[in-house]
Protein backbone atom coordinates (compact mmCIF):
# COMPACT_ATOMS: atom_id res chain seq x y z
CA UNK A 1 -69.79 131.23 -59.69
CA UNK A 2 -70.25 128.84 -62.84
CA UNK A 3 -71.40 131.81 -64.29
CA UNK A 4 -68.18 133.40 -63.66
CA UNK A 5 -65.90 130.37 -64.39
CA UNK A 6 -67.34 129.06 -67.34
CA UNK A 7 -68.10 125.98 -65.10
CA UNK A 8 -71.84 125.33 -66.27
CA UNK A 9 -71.00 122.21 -68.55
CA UNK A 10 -68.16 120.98 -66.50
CA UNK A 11 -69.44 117.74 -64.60
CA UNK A 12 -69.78 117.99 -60.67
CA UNK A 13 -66.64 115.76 -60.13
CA UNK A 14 -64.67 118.24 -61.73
CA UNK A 15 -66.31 121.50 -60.11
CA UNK A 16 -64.95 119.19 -56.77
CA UNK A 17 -61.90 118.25 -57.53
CA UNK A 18 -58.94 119.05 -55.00
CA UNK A 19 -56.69 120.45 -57.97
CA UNK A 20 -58.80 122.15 -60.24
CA UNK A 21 -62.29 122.70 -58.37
CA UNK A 22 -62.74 126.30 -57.36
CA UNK A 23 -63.02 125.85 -53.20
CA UNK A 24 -66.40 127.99 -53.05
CA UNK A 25 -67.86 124.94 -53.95
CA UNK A 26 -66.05 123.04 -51.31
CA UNK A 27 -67.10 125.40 -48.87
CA UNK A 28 -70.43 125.45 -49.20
CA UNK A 29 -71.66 122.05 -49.75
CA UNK A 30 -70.63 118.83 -50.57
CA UNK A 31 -70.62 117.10 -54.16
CA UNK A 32 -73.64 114.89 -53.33
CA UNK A 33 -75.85 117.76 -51.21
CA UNK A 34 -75.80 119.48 -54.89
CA UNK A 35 -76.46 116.75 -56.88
CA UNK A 36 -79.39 115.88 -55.05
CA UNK A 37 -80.67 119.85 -54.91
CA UNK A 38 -80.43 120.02 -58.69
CA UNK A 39 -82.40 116.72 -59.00
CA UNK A 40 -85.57 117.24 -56.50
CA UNK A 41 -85.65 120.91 -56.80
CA UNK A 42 -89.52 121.61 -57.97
CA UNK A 43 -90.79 125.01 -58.28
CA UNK A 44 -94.54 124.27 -57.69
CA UNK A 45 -97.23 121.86 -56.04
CA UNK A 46 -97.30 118.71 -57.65
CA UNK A 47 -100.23 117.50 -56.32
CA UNK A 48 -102.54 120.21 -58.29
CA UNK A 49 -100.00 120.20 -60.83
CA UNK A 50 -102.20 118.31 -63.92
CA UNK A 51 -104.79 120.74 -63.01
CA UNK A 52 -102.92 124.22 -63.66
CA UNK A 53 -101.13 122.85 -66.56
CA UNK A 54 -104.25 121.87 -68.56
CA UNK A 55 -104.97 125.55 -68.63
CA UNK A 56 -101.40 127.69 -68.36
CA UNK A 57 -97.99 125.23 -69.77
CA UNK A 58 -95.47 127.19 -67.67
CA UNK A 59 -97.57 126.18 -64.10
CA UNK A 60 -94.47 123.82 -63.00
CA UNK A 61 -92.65 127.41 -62.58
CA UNK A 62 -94.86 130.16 -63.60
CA UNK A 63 -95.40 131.58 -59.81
CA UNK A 64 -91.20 131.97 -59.87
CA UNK A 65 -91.26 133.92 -63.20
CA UNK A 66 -94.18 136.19 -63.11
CA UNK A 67 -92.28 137.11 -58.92
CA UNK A 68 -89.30 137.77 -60.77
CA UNK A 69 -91.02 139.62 -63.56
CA UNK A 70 -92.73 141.80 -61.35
CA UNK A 71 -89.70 142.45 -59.14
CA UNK A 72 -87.84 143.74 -62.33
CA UNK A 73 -90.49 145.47 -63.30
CA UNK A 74 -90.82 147.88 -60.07
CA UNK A 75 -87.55 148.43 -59.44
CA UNK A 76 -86.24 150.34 -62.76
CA UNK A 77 -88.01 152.82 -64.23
CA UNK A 78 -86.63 152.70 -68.39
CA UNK A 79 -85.30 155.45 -69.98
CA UNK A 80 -87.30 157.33 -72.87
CA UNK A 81 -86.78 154.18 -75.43
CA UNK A 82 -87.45 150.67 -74.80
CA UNK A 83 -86.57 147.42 -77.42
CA UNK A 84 -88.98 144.54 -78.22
CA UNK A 85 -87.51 141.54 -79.41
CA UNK A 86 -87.12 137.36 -78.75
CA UNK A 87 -84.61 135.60 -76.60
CA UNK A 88 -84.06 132.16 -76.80
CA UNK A 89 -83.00 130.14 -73.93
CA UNK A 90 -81.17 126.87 -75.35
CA UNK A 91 -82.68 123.63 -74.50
CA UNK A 92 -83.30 120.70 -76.92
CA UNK A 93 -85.09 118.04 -74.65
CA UNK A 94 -89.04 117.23 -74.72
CA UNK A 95 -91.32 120.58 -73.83
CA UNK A 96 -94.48 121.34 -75.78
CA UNK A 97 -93.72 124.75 -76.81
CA UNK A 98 -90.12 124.12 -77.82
CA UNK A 99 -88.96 126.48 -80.78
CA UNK A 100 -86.93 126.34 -83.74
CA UNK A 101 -85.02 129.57 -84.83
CA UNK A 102 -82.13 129.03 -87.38
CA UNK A 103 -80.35 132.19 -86.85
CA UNK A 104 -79.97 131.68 -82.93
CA UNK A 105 -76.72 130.15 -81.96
CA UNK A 106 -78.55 127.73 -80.09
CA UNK A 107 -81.20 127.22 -82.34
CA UNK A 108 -83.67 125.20 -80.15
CA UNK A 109 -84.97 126.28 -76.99
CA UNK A 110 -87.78 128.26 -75.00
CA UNK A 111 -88.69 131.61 -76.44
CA UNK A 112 -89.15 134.74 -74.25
CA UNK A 113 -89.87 137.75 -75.92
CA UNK A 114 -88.49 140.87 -73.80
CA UNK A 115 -88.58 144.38 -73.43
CA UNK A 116 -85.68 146.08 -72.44
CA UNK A 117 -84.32 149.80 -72.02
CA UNK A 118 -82.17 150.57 -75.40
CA UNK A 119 -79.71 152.93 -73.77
CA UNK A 120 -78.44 150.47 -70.14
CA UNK A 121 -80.34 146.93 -71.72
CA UNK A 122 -81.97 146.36 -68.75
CA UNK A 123 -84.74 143.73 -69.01
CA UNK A 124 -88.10 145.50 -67.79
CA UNK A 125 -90.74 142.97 -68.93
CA UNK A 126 -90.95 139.59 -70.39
CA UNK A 127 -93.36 137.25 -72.01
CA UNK A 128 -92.90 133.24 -72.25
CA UNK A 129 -93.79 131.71 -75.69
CA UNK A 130 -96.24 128.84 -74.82
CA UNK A 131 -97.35 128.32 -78.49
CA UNK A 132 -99.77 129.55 -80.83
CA UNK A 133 -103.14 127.89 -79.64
CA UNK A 134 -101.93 129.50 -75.78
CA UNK A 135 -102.45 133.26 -77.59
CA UNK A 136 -105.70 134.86 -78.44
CA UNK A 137 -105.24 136.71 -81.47
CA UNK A 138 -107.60 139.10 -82.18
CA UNK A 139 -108.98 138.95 -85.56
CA UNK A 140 -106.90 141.21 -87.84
CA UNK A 141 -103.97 141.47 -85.22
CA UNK A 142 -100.98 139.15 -85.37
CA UNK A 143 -99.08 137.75 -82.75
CA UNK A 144 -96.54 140.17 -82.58
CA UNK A 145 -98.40 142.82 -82.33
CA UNK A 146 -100.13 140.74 -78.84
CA UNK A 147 -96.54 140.25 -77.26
CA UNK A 148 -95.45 144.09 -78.08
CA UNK A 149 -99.13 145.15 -76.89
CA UNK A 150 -98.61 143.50 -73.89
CA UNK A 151 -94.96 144.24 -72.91
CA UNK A 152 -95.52 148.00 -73.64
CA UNK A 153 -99.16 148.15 -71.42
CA UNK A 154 -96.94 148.90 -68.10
CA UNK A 155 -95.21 152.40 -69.49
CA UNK A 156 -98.11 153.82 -71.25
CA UNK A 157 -99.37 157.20 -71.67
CA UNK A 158 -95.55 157.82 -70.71
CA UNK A 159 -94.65 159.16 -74.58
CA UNK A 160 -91.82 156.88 -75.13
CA UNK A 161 -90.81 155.22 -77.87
CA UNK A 162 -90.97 151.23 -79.15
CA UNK A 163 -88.26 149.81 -81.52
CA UNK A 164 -89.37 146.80 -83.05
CA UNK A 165 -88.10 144.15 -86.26
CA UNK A 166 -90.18 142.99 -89.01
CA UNK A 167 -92.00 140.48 -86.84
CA UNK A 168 -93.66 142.86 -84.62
CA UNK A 169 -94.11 145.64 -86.33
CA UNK A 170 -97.26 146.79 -88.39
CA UNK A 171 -99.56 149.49 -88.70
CA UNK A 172 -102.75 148.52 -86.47
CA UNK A 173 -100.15 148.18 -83.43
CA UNK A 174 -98.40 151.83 -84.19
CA UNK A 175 -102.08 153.49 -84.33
CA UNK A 176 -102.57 151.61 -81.40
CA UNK A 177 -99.42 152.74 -79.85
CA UNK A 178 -100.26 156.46 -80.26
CA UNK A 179 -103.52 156.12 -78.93
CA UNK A 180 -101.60 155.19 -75.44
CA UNK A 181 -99.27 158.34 -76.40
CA UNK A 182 -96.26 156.09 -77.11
CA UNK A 183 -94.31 155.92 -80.78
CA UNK A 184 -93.40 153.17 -82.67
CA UNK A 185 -89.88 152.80 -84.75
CA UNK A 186 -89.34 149.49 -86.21
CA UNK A 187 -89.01 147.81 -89.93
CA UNK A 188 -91.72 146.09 -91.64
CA UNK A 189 -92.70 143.53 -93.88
CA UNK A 190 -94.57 143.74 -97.22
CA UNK A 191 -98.44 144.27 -96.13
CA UNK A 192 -101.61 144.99 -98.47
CA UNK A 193 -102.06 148.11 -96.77
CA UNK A 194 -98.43 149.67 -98.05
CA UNK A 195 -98.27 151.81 -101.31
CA UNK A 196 -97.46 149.54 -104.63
CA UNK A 197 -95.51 152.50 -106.03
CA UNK A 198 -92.92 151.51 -103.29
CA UNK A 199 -92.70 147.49 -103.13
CA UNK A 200 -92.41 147.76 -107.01
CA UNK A 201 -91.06 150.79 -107.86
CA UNK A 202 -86.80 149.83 -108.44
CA UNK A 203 -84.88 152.32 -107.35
CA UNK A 204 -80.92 153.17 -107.28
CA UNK A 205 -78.68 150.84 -104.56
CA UNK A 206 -78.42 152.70 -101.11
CA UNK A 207 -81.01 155.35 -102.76
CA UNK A 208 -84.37 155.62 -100.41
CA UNK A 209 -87.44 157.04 -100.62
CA UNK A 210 -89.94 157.94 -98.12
CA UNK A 211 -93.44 158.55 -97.47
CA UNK A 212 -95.78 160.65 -95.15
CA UNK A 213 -99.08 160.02 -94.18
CA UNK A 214 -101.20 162.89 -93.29
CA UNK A 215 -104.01 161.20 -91.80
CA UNK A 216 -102.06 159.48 -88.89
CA UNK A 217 -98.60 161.01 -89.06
CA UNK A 218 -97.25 158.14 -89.73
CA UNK A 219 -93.67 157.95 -91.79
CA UNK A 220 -92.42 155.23 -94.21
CA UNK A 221 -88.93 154.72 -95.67
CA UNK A 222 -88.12 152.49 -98.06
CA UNK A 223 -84.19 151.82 -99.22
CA UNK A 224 -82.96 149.70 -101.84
CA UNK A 225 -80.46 147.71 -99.97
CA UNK A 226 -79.49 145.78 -102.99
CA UNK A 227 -80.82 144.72 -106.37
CA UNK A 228 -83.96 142.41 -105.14
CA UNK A 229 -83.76 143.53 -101.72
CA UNK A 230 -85.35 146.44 -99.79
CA UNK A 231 -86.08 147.49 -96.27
CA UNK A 232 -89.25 149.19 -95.56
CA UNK A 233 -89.15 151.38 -91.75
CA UNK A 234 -92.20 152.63 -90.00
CA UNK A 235 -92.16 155.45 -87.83
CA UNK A 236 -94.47 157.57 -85.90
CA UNK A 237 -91.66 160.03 -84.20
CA UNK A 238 -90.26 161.29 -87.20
CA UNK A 239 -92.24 163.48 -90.05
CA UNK A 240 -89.42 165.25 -91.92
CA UNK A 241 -86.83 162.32 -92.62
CA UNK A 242 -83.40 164.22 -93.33
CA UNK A 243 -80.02 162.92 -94.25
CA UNK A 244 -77.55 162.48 -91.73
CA UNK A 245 -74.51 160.39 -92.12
CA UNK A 246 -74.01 160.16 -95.87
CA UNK A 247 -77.24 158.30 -97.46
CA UNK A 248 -78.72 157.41 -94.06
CA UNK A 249 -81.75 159.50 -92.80
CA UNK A 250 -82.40 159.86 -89.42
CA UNK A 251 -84.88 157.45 -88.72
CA UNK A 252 -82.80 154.79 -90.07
CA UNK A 253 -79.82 156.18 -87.55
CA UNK A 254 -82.62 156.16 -84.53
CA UNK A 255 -83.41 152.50 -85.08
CA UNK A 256 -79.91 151.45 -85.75
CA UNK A 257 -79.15 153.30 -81.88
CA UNK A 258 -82.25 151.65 -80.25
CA UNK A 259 -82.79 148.19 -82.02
CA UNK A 260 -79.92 146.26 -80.07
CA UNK A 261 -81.15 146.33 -76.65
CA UNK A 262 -82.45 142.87 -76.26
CA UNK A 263 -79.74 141.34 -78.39
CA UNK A 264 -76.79 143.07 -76.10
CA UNK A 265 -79.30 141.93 -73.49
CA UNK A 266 -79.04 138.24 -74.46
CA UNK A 267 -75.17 138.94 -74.91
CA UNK A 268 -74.83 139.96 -71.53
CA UNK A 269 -76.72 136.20 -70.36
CA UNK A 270 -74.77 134.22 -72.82
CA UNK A 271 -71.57 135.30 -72.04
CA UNK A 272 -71.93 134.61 -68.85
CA UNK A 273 -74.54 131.91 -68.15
CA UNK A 274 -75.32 128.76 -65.35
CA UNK A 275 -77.27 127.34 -67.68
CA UNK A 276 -76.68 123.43 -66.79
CA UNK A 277 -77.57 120.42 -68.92
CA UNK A 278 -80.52 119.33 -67.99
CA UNK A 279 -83.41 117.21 -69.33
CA UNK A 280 -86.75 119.00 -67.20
CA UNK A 281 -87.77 122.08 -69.16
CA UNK A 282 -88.36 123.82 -65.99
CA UNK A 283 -84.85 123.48 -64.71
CA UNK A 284 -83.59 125.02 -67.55
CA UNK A 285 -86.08 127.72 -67.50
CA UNK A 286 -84.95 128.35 -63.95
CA UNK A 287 -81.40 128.78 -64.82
CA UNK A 288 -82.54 131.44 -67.93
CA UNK A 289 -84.05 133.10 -64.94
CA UNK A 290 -81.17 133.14 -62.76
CA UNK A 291 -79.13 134.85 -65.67
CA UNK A 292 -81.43 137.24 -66.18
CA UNK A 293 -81.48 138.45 -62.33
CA UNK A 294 -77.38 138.62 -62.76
CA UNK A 295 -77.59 140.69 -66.05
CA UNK A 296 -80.13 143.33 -64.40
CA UNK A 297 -78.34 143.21 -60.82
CA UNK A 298 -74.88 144.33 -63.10
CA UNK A 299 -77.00 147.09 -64.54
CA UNK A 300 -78.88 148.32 -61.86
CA UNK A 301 -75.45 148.19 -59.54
CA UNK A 302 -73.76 150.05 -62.19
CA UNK A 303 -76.50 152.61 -63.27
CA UNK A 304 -76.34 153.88 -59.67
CA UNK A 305 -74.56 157.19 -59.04
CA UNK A 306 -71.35 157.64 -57.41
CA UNK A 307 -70.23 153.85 -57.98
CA UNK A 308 -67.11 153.15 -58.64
CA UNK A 309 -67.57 150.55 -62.21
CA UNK A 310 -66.65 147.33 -61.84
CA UNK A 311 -66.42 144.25 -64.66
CA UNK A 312 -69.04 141.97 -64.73
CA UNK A 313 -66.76 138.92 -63.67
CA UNK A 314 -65.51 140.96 -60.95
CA UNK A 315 -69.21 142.23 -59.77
CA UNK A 316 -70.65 138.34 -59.81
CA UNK A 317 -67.81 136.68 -58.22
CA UNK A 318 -68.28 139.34 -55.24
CA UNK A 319 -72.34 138.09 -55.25
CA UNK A 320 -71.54 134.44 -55.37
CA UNK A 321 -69.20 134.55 -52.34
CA UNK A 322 -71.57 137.13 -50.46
CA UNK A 323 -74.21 134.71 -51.07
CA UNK A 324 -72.24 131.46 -49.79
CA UNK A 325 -71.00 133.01 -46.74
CA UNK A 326 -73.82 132.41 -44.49
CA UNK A 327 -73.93 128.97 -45.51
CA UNK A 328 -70.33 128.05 -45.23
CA UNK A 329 -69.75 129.91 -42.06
CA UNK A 330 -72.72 127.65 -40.58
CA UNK A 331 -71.52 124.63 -41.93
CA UNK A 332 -67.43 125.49 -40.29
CA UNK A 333 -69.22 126.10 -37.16
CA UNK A 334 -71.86 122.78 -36.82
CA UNK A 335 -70.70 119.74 -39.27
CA UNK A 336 -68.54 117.44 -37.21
CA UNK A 337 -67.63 115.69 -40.01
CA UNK A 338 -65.11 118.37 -42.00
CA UNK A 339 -61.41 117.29 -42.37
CA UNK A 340 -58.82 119.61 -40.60
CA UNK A 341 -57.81 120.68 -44.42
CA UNK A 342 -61.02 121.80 -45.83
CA UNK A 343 -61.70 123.86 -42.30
CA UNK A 344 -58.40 125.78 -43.22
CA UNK A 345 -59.73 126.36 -46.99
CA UNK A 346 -62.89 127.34 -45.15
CA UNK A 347 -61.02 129.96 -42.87
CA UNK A 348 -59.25 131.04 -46.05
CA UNK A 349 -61.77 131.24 -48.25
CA UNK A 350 -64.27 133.39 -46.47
CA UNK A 351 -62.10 135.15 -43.96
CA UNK A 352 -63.28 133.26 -40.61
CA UNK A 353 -61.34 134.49 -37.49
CA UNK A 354 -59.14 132.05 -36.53
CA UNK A 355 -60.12 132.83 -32.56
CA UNK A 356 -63.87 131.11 -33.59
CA UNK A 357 -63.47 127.58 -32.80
CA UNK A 358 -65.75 125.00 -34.18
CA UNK A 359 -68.97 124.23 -32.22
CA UNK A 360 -67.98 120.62 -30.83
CA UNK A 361 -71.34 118.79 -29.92
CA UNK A 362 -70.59 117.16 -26.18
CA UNK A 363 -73.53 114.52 -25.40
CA UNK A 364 -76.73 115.73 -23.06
CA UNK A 365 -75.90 115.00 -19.35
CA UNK A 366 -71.87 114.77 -20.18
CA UNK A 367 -68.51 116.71 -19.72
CA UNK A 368 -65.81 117.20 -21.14
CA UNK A 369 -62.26 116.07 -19.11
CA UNK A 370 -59.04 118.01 -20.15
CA UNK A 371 -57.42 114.97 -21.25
CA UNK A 372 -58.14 111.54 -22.70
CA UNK A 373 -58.94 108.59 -19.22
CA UNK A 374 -59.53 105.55 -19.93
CA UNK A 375 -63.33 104.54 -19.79
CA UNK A 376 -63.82 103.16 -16.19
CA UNK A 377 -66.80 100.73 -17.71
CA UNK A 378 -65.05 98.81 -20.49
CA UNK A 379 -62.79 96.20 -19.34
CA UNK A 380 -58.51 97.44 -18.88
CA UNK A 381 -57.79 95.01 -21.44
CA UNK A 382 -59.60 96.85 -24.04
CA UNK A 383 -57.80 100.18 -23.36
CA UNK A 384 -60.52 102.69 -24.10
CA UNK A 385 -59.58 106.51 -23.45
CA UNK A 386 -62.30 109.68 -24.04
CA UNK A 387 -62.47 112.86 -22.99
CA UNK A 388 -65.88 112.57 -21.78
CA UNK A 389 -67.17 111.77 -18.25
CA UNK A 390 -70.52 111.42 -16.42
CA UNK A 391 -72.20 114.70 -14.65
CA UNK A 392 -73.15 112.61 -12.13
CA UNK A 393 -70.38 110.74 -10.66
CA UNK A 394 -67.63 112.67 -12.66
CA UNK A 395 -66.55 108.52 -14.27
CA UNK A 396 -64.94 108.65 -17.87
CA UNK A 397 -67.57 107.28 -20.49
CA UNK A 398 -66.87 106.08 -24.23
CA UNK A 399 -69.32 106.28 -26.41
CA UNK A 400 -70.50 102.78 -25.94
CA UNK A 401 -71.62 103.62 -22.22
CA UNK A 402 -72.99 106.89 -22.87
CA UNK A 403 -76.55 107.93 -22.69
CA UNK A 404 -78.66 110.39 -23.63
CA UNK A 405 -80.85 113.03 -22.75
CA UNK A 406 -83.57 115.03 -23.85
CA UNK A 407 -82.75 118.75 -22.85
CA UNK A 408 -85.71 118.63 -20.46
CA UNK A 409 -84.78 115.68 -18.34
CA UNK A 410 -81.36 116.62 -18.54
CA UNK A 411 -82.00 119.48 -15.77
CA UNK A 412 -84.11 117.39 -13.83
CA UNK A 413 -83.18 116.07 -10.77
CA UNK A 414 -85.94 113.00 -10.50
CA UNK A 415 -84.93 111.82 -14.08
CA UNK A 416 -80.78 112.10 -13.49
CA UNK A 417 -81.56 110.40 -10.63
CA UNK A 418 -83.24 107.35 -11.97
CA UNK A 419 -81.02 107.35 -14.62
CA UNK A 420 -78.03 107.03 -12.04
CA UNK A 421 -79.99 104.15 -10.67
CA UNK A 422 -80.59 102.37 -13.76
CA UNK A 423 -76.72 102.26 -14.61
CA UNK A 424 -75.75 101.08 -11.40
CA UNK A 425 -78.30 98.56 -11.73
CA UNK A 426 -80.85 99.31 -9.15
């Protein structure tokens, strides 16, 4: 629901207030029950904590992400193309593998590098960035040519295809790619194994030129983009680049169709996110997580036949108050405590029948009289009433002369008996 109402950097005493707090939160719990959730809430065993992290960094919450991981993993199966790219989830407080990109909005955070379907930008795997000593580069390789290697390994020998950027993209991983009968579309940077006729050669603006190697059926285009700049693209899908759309060829129209689905991805998160402020890494991680299950519910619920679409606001606002049902019904029925007001919002909010009273807790080895007595122990003067009276002798009791039973004794006869003896002084 702060997800939905834009309420993830609004303090708690506002998300409460009477006026301009949504009542969901009323409902459910109280301002200080969530306050002290978000501040113990751990995600691992801290007692063998110092241990795990000394040889994995994410151990304070890497048992939550791998679950949810998996769980994404085996319940979608991607379309024909699939995206590689980086997502950055913002967070500027003290983490050892805290990263600096410039051209994120956020530009500090934790880096996950994804793999999503192009066509509905479902997530279908993910990697955490842990830092550079954390990956075992093999000699040769770069790193990411690892993450791509690794996010792919699930869907091959399927013959789909892998759009990539610059940074992931060379040619050891698409060789590598075909071997697993999978393709690889993606630019590329300057490397010593590309021709010098085409990092040199100046050609006309928007003019590009491409090349075909015969040896691996491999493809590369090169376009002068402007008058010291050119893009380079890979590809092992197409072997007989064409014009399409004016000067574009058609593997430059493939990746521009396929190379957004982790940015529309991270899009879909940003634009609605429960990201809180927080200073614990792994709280923040947690809450990238919980955006990431929101964005992939949407898509699954929508990708379904025969369901009627919804908007995303619309589809998450329905989750939140399925979710806090359960919990808010409980609470109308048990707490004691709840003002005659926020019962009403409660019957309001999540449709209670008004013919379900609240459970009133009457005291073991009492019951209750259809009208306040006064209490026939505390003195007239005092003027005492209750509604209350003893099971024994039927005698109004406050709650200064009542006592108490275990649910055992309370049905037997030897211990309502000596109780009955002890108050009369026996």
């Amino acid at each position: 629901m702060t997800a939905v109402r834009a309420d993830n950097h609004t303090p708690t005493w506002d998300m409460w207030n009477l006026t301009e707090g949504n009542p969901l939160y009323r409902c459910t719990m109280n301002e200080r029950r969530f306050t002290l959730l978000v501040r113990v809430i751990r995600f691992d065993d801290s007692a063998t904590r110092q241990e795990r992290v000394k040889v994995d960094r994410l151990a304070p919450i890497r048992k939550l992400f791998d679950h949810v991981v998996t769980n994404c993993r085996n319940n979608y199966t991607p379309g024909p193309h699939l995206t590689v790219d980086e997502q950055l989830v913002p967070f500027r407080g003290r983490c050892p593998f805290k990263m600096y990109i410039p051209n994120k909005p956020a530009k500090y955070g934790i880096k996950i590098v994804l793999a999503c379907d192009a066509d509905t930008h479902y997530m279908c795997n993910a990697i955490a960035y842990l830092g550079k000593d954390t990956v075992q580069i093999p000699r040769g390789s770069t790193l990411g040519e690892v993450f791509t290697s690794d996010l792919v390994a699930p869907f091959q020998r399927s013959g789909r295809t892998v759009t990539t950027d610059n940074f992931f993209t060379t040619l050891p991983l698409a060789l590598s790619l075909l071997d697993k009968d999978m393709h690889l579309c993606g630019t590329i940077r300057q490397k010593p194994y590309i021709p010098k006729e085409l990092t040199e050669k100046v050609l006309p603006p928007k003019e590009s030129v491409a090349v075909f190697n015969y040896e691996h059926n491999l493809t590369l285009q090169c376009q002068q983009i402007s008058r010291t700049k050119k893009v380079m693209l890979l590809s092992s899908l197409h072997h007989d680049p064409s014009e399409v759309e004016k000067r574009k060829t058609d593997i430059q129209m493939f990746y521009n169709a396929t190379k957004g689905g982790v940015d529309t991805f991270d899009q879909m998160c940003s634009t609605s996110s429960c990201i809180r402020k927080s200073r614990r890494w792994p709280m923040t991680l947690f809450y990238g997580i919980l955006n990431i299950i929101m964005v992939n519910s949407y898509i699954l619920y929508t990708s379904m036949p025969f369901t009627k679409p919804v908007p995303k606001r619309t589809f998450l606002r329905d989750i939140a108050y399925e979710l806090c049902a359960p919990q808010a019904i409980h609470r109308y029925l048990t707490s004691h405590s709840l003002s005659k007001g926020l019962r009403q919002i409660m019957v309001d909010t999540f449709k209670i029948p008004e013919q379900v009273p609240p459970r009133r807790r009457i005291p073991v080895g009492q019951r209750k009289l259809p009208k306040r007595i006064r209490c026939h122990t505390c003195p007239p003067r005092d003027d005492r009433k209750t509604n209350t009276a003893c099971l024994l002798c039927k005698s109004p009791v406050c709650l200064d002369h009542q006592s108490v039973l275990c649910p055992n004794c309370s049905v037997c006869p030897n211990c309502n008996a000596a109780l009955f003896e002890a108050e009369q002084g026996v």
